[in-house]
C-alpha atoms as a PDB file:
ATOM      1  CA  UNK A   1     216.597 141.749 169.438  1.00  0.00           C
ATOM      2  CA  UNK A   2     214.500 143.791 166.981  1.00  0.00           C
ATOM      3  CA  UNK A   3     211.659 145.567 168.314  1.00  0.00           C
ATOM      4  CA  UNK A   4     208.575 144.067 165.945  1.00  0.00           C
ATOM      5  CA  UNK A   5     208.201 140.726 164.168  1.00  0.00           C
ATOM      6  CA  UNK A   6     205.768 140.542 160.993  1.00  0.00           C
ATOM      7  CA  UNK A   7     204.438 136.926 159.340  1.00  0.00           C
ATOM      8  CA  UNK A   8     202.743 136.588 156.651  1.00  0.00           C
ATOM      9  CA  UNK A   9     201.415 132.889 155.992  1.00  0.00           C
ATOM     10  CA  UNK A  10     200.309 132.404 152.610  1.00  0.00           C
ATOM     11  CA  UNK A  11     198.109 129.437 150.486  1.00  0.00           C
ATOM     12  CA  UNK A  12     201.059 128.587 148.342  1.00  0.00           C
ATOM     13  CA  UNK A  13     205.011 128.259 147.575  1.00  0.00           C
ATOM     14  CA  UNK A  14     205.395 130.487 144.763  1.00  0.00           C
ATOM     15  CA  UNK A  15     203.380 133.476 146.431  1.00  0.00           C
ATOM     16  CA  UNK A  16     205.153 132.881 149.505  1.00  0.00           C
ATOM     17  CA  UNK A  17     208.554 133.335 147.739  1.00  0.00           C
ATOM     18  CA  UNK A  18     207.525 136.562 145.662  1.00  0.00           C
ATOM     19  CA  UNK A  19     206.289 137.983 148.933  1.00  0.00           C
ATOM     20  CA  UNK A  20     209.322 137.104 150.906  1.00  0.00           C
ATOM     21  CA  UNK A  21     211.367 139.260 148.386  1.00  0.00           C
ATOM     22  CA  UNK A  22     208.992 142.217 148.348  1.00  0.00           C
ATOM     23  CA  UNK A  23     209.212 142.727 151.920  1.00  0.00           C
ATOM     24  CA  UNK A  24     213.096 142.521 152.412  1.00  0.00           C
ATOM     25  CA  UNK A  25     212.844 144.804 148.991  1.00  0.00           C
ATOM     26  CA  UNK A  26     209.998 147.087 150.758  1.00  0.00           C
ATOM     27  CA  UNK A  27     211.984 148.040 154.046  1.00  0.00           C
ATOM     28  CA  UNK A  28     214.690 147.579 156.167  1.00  0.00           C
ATOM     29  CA  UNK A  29     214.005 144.168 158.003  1.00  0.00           C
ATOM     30  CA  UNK A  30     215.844 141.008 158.479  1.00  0.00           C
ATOM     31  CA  UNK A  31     214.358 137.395 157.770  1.00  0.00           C
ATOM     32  CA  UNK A  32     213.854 135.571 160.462  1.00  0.00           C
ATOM     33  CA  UNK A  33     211.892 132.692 158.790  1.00  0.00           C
ATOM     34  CA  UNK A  34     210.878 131.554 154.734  1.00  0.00           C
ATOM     35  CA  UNK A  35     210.025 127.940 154.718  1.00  0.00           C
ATOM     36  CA  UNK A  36     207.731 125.663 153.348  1.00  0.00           C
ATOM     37  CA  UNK A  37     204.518 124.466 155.999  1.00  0.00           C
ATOM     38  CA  UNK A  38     202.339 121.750 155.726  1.00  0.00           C
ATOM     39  CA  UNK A  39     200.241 121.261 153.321  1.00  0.00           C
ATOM     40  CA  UNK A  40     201.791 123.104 150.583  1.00  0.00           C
ATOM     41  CA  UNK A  41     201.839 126.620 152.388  1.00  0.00           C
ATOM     42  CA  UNK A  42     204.954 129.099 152.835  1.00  0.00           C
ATOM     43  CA  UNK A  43     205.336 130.679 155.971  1.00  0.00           C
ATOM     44  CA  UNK A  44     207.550 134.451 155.747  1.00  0.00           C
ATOM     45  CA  UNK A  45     209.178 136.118 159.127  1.00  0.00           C
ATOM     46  CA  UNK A  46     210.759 139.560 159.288  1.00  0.00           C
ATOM     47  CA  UNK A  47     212.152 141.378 162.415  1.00  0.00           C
ATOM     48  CA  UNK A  48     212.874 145.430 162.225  1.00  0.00           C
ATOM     49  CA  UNK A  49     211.749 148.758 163.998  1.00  0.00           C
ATOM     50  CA  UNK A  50     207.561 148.445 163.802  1.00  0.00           C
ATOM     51  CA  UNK A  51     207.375 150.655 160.875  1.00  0.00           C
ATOM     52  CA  UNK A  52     209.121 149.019 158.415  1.00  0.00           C
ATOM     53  CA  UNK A  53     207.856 145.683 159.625  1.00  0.00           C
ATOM     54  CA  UNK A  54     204.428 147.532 158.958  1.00  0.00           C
ATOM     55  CA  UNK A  55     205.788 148.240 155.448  1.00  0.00           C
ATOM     56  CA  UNK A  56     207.258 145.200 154.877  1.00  0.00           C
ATOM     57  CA  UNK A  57     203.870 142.913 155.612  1.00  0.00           C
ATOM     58  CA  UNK A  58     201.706 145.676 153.681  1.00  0.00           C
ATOM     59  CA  UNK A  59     204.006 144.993 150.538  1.00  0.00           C
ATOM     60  CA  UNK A  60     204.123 141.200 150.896  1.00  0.00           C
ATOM     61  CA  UNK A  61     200.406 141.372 151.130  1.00  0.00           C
ATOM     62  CA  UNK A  62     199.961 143.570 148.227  1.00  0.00           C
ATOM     63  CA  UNK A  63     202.622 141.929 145.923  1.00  0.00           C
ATOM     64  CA  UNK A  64     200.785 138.181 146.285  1.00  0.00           C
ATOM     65  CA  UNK A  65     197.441 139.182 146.291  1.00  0.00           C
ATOM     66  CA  UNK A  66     195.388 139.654 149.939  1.00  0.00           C
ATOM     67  CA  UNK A  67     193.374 136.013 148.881  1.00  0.00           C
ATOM     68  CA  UNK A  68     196.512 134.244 148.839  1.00  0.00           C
ATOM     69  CA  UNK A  69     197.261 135.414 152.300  1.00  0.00           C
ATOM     70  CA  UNK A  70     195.960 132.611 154.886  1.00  0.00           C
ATOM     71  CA  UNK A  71     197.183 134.827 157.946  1.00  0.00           C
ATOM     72  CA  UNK A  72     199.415 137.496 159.413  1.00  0.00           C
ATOM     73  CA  UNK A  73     199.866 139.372 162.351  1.00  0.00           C
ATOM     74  CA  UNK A  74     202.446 142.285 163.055  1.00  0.00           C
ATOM     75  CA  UNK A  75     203.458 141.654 166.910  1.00  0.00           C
ATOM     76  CA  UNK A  76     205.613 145.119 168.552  1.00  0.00           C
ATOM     77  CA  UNK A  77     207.262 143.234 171.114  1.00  0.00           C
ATOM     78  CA  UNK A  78     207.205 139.808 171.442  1.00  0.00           C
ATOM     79  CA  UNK A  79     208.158 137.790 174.747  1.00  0.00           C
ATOM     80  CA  UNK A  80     211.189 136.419 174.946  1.00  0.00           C
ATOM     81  CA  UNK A  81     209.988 132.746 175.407  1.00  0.00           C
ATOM     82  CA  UNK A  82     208.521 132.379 171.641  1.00  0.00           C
ATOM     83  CA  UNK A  83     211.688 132.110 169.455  1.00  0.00           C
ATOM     84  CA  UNK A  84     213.085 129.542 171.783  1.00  0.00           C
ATOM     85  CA  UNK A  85     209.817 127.513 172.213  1.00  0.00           C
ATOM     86  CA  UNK A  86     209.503 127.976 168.254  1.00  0.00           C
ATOM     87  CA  UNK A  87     212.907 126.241 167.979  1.00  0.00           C
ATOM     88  CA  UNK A  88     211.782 123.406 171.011  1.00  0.00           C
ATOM     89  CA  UNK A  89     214.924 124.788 172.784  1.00  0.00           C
ATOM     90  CA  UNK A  90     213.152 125.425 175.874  1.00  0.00           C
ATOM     91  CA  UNK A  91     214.445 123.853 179.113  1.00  0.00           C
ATOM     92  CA  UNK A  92     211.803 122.851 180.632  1.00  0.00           C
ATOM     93  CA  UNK A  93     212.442 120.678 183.721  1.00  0.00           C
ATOM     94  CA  UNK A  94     209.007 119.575 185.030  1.00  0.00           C
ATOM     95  CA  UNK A  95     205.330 119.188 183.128  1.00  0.00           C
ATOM     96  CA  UNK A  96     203.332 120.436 186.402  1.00  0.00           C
ATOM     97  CA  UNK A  97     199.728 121.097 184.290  1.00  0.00           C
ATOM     98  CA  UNK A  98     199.820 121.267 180.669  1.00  0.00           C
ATOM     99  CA  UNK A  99     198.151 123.612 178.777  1.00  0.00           C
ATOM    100  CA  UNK A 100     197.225 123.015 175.123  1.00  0.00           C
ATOM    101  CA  UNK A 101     196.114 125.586 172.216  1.00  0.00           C
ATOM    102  CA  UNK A 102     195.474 124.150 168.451  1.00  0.00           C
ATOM    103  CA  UNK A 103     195.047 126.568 165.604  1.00  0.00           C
ATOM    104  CA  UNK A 104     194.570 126.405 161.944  1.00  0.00           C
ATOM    105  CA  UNK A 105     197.154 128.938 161.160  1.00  0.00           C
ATOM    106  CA  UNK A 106     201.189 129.547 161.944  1.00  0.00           C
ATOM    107  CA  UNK A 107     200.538 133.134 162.407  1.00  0.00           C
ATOM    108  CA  UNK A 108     197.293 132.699 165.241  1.00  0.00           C
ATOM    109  CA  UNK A 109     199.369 129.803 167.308  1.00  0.00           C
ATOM    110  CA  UNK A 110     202.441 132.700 167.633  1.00  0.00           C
ATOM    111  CA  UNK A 111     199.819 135.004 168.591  1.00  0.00           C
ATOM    112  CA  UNK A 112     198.454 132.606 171.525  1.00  0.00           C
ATOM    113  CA  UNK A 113     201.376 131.490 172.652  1.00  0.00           C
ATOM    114  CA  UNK A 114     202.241 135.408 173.185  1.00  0.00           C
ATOM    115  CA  UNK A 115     199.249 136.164 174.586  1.00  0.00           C
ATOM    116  CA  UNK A 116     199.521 133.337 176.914  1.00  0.00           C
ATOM    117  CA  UNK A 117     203.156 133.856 178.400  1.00  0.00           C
ATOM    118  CA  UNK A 118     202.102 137.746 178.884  1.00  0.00           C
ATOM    119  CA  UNK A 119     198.876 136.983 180.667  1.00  0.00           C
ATOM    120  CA  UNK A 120     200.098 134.305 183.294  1.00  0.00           C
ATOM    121  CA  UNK A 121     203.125 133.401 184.956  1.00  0.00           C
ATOM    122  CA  UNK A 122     203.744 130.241 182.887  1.00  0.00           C
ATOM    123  CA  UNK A 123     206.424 128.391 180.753  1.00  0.00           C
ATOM    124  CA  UNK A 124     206.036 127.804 176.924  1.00  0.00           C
ATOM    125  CA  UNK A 125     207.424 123.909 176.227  1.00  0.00           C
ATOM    126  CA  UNK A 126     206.550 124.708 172.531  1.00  0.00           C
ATOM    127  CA  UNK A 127     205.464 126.540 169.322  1.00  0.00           C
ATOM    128  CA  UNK A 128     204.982 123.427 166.705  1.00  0.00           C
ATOM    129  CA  UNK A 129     204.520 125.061 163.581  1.00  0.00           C
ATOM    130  CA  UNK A 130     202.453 122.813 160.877  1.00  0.00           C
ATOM    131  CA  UNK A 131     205.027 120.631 160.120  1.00  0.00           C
ATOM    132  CA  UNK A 132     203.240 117.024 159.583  1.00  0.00           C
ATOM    133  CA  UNK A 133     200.193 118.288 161.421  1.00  0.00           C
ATOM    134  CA  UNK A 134     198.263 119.145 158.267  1.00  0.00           C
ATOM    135  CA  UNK A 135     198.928 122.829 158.370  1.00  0.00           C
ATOM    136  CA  UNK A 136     197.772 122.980 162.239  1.00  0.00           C
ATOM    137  CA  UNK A 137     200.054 124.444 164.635  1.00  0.00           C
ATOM    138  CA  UNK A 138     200.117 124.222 168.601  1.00  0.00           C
ATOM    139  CA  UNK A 139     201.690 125.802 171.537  1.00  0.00           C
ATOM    140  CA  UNK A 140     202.282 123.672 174.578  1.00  0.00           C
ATOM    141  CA  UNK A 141     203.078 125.325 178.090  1.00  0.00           C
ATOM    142  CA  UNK A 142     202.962 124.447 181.678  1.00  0.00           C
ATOM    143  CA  UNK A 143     202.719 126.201 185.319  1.00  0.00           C
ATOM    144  CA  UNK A 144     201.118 125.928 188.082  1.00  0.00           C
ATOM    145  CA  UNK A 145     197.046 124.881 187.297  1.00  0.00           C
ATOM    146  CA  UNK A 146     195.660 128.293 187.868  1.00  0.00           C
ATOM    147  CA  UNK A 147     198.211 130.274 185.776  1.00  0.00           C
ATOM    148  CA  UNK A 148     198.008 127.749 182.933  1.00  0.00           C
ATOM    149  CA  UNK A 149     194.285 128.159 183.355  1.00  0.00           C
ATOM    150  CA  UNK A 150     194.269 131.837 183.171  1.00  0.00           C
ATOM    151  CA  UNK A 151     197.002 131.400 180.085  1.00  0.00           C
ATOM    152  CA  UNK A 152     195.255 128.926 177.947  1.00  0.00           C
ATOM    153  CA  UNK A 153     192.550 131.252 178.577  1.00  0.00           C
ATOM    154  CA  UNK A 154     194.075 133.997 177.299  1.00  0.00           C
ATOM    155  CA  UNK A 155     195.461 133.005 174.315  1.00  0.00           C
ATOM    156  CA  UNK A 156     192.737 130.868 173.205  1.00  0.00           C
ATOM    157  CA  UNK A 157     190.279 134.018 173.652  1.00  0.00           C
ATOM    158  CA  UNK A 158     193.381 136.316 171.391  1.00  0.00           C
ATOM    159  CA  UNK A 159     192.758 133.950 168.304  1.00  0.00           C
ATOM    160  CA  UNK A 160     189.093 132.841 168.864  1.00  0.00           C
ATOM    161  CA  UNK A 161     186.892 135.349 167.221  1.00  0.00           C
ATOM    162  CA  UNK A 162     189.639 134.857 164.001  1.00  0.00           C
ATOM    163  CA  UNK A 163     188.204 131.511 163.350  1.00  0.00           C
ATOM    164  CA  UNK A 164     191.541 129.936 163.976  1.00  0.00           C
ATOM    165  CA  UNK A 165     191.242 128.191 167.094  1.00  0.00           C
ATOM    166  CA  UNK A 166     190.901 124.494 166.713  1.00  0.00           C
ATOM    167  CA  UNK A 167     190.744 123.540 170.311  1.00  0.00           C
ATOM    168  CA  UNK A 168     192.044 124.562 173.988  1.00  0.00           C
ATOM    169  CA  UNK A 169     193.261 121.948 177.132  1.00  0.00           C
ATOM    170  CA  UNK A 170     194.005 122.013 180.916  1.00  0.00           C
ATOM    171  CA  UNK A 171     195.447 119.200 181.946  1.00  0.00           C
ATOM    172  CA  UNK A 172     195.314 120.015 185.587  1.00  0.00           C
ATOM    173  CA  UNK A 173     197.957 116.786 186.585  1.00  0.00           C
ATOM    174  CA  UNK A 174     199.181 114.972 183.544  1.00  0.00           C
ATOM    175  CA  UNK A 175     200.953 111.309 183.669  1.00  0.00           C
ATOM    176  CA  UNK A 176     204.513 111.526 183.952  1.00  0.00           C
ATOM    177  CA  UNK A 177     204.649 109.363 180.904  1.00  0.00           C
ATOM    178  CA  UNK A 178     203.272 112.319 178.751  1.00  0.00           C
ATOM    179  CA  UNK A 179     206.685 114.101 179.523  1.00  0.00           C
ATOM    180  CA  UNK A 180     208.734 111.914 177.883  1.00  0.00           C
ATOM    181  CA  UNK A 181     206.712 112.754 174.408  1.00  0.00           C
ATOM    182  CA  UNK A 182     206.669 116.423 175.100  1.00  0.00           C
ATOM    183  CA  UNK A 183     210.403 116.881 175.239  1.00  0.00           C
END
């Protein structure tokens, strides 16, 4: 796996599209991720050595204008867990407690959910990306109460002072019904 990832979530298609090609243009990085999000934003992902993911987010920032750009983040080495949980591929055989982060941006629910599976000894169920959620994105995890405590937490508290951070949950013992909609 590459050693950095770099997003760049942007207000609209066509901005999304002309950055997407000015960062694989800008540096050598592979594209992990150019898609469409709800509600009419494009989402760009690049993996590479941290410097030219650097490069490559600088350029796709400069190329479609800084006020088109809704969020970003430039992450040196993410955990394993997110590009599993990003795909719902996890395998995740019991809900014990359920932990719950909301954000207003793509780019600040990748950062929580990173900042949650480093801080605690917990399992990411999911990374929903703003697909049919109005451009909202949450990460869903579970553990043991106290470590999805500490985890929720921890990520919440990485994204709050952006202004992205819709809401936070504990649930300390969910229903065993919720587990059918999680998976």
């Amino acid at each position: 796996m590459k050693r950095a990832i770099g997003l760049l979530e942007l207000k609209n298609i066509t901005r999304g599209l002309l950055a997407a090609d000015a960062m694989l243009k800008a540096a050598n990085v592979e594209i992990l991720m150019a898609q469409a999000m709800c509600p009419g934003k494009y989402v760009v992902m690049v993996a590479g050595d941290v410097g030219a993911v650097q490069s490559a987010v600088r350029s796709g920032t400069a190329v479609s204008g800084a006020e088109n750009v809704v969020d970003e983040f430039i992450l040196p080495n993410l955990h394993d867990s997110i590009f599993p949980a990003l795909s719902g591929c996890t395998e995740v055989k019991e809900v014990r407690s359920l932990g719950v982060i909301e954000s207003y941006s793509v780019a600040s629910a990748i950062i929580a959910a990173d900042t949650a599976v480093k801080a605690s000894n917990v399992e990411l169920i999911e990374v929903r990306l703003a697909r049919g959620m109005g451009g909202k994105a949450m990460v869903t995890l579970t553990g043991d109460v106290g470590a999805v405590t500490a985890a929720i937490k921890a990520g919440s508290n990485a994204i709050h002072d952006s202004g992205f951070l819709v809401d936070q949950l504990v649930l300390p013992a969910p229903h065993s019904a919720l587990h059918k909609v999680l998976f």
